[in-house]
Structure formats: C-alpha cells, structure tokens
C-alpha atoms as a PDB file:
ATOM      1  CA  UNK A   1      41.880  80.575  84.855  1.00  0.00           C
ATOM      2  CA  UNK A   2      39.603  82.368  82.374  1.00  0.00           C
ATOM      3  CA  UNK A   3      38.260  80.663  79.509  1.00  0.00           C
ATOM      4  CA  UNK A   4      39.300  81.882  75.840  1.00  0.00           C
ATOM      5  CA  UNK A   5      36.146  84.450  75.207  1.00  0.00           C
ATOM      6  CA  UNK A   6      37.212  86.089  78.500  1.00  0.00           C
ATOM      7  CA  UNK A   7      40.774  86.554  77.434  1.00  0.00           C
ATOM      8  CA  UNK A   8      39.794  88.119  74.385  1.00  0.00           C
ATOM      9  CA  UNK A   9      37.217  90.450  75.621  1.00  0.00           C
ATOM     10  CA  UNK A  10      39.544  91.475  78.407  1.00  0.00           C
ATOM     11  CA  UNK A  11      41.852  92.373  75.484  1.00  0.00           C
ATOM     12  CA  UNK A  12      39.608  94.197  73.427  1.00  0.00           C
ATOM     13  CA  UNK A  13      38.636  96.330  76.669  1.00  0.00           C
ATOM     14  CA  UNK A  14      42.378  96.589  76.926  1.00  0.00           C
ATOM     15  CA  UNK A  15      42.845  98.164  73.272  1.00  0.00           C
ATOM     16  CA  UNK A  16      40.274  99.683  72.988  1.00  0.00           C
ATOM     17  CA  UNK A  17      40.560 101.939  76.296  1.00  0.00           C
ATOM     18  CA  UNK A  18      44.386 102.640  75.439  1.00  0.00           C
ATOM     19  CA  UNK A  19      43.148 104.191  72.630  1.00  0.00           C
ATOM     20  CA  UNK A  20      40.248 105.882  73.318  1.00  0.00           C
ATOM     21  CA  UNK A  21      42.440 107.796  76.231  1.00  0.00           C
ATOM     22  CA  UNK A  22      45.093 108.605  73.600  1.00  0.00           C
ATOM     23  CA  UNK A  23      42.609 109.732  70.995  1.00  0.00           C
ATOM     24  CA  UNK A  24      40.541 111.731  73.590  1.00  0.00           C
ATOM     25  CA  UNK A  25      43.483 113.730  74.820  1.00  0.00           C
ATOM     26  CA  UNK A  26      43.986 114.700  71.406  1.00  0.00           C
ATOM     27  CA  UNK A  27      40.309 115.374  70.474  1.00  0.00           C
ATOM     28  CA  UNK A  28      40.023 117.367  73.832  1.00  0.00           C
ATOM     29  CA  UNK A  29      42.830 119.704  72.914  1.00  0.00           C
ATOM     30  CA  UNK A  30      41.904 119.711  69.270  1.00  0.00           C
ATOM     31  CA  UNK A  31      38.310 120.906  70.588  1.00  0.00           C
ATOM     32  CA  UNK A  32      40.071 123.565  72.638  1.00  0.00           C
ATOM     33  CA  UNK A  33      42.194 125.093  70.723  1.00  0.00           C
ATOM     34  CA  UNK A  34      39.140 125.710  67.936  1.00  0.00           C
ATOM     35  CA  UNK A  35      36.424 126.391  70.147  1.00  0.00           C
ATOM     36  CA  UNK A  36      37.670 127.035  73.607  1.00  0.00           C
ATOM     37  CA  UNK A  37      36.506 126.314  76.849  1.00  0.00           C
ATOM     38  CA  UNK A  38      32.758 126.866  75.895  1.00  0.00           C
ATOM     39  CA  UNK A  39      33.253 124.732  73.072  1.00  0.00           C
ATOM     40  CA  UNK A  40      35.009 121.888  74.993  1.00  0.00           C
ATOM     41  CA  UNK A  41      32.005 122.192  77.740  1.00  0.00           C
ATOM     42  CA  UNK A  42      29.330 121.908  74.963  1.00  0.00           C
ATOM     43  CA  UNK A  43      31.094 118.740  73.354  1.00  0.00           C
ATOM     44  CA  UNK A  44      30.804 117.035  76.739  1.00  0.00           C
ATOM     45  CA  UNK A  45      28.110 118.152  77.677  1.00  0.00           C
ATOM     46  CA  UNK A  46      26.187 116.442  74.755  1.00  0.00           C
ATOM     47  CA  UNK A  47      28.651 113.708  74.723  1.00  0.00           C
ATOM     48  CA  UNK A  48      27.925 112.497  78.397  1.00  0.00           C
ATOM     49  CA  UNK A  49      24.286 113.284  77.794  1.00  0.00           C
ATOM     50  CA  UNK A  50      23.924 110.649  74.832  1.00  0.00           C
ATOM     51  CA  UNK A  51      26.467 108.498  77.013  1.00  0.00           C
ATOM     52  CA  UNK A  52      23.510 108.009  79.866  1.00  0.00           C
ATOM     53  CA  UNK A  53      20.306 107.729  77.530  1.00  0.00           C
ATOM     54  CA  UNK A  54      22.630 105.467  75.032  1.00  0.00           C
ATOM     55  CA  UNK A  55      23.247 103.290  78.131  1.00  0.00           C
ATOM     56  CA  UNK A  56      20.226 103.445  79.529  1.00  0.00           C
ATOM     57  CA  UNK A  57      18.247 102.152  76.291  1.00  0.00           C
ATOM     58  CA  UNK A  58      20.508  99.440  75.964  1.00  0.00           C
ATOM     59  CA  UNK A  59      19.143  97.813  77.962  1.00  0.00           C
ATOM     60  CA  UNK A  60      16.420  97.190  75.527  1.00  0.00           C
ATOM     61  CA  UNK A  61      18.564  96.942  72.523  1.00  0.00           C
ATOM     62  CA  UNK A  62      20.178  93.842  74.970  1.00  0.00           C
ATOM     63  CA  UNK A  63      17.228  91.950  74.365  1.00  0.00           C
ATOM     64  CA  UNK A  64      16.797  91.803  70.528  1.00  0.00           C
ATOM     65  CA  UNK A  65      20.559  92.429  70.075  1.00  0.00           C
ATOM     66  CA  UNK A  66      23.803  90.825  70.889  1.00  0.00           C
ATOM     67  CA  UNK A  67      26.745  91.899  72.930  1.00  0.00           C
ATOM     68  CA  UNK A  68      29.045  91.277  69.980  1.00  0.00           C
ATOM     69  CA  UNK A  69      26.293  93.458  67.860  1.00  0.00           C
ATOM     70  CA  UNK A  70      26.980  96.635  70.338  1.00  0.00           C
ATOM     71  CA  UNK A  71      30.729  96.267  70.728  1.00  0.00           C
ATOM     72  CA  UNK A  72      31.048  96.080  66.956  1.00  0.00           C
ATOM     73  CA  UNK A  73      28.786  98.639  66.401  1.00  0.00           C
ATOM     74  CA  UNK A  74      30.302 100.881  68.840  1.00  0.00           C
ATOM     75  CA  UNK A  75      33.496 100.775  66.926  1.00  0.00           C
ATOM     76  CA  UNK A  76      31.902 101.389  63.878  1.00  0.00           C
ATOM     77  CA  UNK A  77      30.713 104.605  64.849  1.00  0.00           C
ATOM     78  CA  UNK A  78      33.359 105.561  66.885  1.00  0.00           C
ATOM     79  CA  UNK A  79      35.247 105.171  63.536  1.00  0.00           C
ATOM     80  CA  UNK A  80      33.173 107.024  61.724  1.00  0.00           C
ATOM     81  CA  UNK A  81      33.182 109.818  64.402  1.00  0.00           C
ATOM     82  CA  UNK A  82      36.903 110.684  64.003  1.00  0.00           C
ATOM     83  CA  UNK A  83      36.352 110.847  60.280  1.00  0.00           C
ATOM     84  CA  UNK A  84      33.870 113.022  60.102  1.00  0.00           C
ATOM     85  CA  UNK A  85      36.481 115.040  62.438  1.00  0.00           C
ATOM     86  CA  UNK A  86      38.836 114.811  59.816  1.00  0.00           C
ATOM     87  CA  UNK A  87      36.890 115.743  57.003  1.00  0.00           C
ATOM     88  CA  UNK A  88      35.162 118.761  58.803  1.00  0.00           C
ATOM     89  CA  UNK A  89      38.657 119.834  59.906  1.00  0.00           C
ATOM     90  CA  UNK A  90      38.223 123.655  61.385  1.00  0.00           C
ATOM     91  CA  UNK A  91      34.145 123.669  60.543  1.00  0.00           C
ATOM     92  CA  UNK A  92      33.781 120.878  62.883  1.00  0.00           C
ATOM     93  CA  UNK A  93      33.736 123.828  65.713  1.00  0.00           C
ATOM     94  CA  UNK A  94      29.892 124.324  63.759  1.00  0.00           C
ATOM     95  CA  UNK A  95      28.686 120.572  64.731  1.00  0.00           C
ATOM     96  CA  UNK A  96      29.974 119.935  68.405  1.00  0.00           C
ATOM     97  CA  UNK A  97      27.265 118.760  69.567  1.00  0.00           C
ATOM     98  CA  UNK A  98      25.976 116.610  66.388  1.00  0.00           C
ATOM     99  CA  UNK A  99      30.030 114.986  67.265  1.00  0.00           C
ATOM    100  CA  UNK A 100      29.253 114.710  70.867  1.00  0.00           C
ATOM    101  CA  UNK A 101      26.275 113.270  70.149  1.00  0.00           C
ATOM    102  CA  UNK A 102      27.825 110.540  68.115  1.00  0.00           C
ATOM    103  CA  UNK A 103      30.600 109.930  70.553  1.00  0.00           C
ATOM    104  CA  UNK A 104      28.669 109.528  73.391  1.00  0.00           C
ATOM    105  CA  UNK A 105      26.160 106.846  71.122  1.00  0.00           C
ATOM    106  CA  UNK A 106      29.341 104.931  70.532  1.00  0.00           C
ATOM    107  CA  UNK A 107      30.591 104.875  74.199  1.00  0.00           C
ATOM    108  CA  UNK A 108      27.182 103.814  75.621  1.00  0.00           C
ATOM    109  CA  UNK A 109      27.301 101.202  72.972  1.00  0.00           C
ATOM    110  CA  UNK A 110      30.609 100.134  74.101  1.00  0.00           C
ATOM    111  CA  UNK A 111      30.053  99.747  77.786  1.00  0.00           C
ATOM    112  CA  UNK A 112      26.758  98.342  77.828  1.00  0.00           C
ATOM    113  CA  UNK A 113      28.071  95.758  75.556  1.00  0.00           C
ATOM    114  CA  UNK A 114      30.458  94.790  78.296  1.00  0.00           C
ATOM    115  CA  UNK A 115      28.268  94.949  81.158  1.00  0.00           C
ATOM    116  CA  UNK A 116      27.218  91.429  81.039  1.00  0.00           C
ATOM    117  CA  UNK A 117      24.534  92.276  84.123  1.00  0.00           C
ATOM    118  CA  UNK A 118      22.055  94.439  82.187  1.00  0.00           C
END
C-alpha cells in the first residue's frame, strides 16, 4: 500500500506526462510545419542537449534545493515556455533553440525532481 505523498506524486507524474505527450505532438507538428525538418532537428537538438546538462547539474541543485522546489519550478517554466510560443506565434521559427533550450531546462527539472536516487 503506498502512503499518501506517493499517491500524489504518482499522480502528478500521471498528469503531467499525459500532457506533456499531448502538448508535444502538437508543438512537434507546429515546429514542422513553420520550420521543417531542419527546424524540428534544431529544436531537439538543443532541447535534449539542455535535458542532459539540466539533469546532470541537478544533482547539485538537489542539495541546496528541494524536490518539491524542482517539480514546481519545472512547471513554471514549462508554462512559461508555451507562452512565449504563443506570443511569438510564426517568429518563434527565429528562437528554436532559445525554446529548446527552455524546454529541455524544464524537463531536466522535472525528472530529476522525481528521481529520488540522485
């Protein structure tokens, strides 16, 4: 049987991951059709990039920082990601990697918040 906390954060993880795949479909084939297939490569590119060294620094962001510090965080910016999307509309083609930059921040953010081991 697991405890409260773990019910929630299972939930959360649960949410969260439904809609990140939704919203990354969408941001994928929003990417696309502006940019390409160049376009989609350089937004992962960076995104994955900032994804490992995000991660990997965590680790020392663990230690002055709580878990519950990085989750919320990570939603925070994730947040502010798909606005800045929005508000950039057709120019955001100009700052794919400043957005997979910030996307991959947030997603190392999320996951090393979960990874209780680090």
């Amino acid at each position: 049987m697991l405890s409260r906390e773990e019910n929630h954060l299972i939930f959360i993880q649960v949410i969260s991951t439904f809609a990140s795949a939704l919203a990354g479909i969408f941001l994928q084939i929003y990417i696309f059709r502006l940019s390409g297939f160049p376009g989609t490569v350089i937004f992962n590119l960076f995104l994955f990039i900032s994804l490992l060294f995000t991660y990997l620094f965590s680790g020392f962001l663990l230690r002055r920082y709580s878990t519950h510090l990085l989750i919320g965080s990570s939603f925070i910016v994730n947040i502010l990601a798909y606005l800045l999307i929005i508000l950039l509309q057709t120019n955001a083609v100009y700052y794919l990697a400043v957005i997979g930059l910030i996307f991959g921040i947030s997603a190392g953010n999320f996951w090393s918040g979960f990874n209780l081991s680090q």
